[in-house]
Protein backbone atom coordinates (compact mmCIF):
# COMPACT_ATOMS: atom_id res chain seq x y z
CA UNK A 1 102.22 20.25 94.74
CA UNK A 2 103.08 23.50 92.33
CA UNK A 3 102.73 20.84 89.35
CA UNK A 4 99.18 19.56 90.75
CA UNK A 5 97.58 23.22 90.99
CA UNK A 6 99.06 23.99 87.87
CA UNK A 7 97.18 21.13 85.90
CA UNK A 8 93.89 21.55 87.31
CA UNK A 9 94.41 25.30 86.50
CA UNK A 10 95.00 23.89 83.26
CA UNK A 11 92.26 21.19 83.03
CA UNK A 12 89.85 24.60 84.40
CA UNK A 13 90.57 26.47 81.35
CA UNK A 14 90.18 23.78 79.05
CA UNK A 15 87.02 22.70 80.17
CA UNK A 16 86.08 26.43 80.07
CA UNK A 17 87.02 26.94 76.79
CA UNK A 18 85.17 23.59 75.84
CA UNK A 19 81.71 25.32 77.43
CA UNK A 20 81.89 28.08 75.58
CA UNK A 21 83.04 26.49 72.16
CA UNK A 22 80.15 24.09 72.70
CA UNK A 23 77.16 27.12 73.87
CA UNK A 24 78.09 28.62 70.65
CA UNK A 25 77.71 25.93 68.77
CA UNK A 26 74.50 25.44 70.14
CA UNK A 27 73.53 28.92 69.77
CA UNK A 28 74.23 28.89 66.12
CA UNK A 29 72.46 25.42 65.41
CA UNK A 30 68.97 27.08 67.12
CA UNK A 31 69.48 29.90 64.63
CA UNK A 32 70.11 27.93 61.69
CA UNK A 33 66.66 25.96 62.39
CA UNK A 34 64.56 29.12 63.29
CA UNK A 35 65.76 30.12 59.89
CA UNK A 36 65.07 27.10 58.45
CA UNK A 37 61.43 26.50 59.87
CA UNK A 38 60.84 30.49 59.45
CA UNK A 39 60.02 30.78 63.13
CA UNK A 40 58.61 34.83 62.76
CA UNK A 41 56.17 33.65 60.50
CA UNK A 42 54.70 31.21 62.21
CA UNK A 43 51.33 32.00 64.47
CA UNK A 44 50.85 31.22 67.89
CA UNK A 45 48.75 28.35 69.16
CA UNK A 46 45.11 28.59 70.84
CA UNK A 47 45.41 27.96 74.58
CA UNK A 48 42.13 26.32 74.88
CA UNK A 49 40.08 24.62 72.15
CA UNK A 50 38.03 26.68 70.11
CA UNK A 51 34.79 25.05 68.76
């Protein structure tokens, strides 16, 4: 029973540390392309159509 918590204790963490490996992985790749596509320098688009 002891072994049983023990690995999903185990299986918790791993998957944790998985998350967090993979958010930050994420969170770099956005930051590479908004440096890449030079996202501050880019204007906003019109809501509506202007004529």
């Amino acid at each position: 029973m002891s072994f049983v918590l023990l690995l999903c204790v185990l299986m918790s963490a791993l998957g944790t540390a998985w998350l967090t490996h993979r958010h930050r992985a994420a969170v770099a790749w956005d930051r590479e392309l908004d440096v890449a596509f030079s996202v501050g320098s880019r204007r906003e688009l019109p809501l509506h159509r202007v004529l």
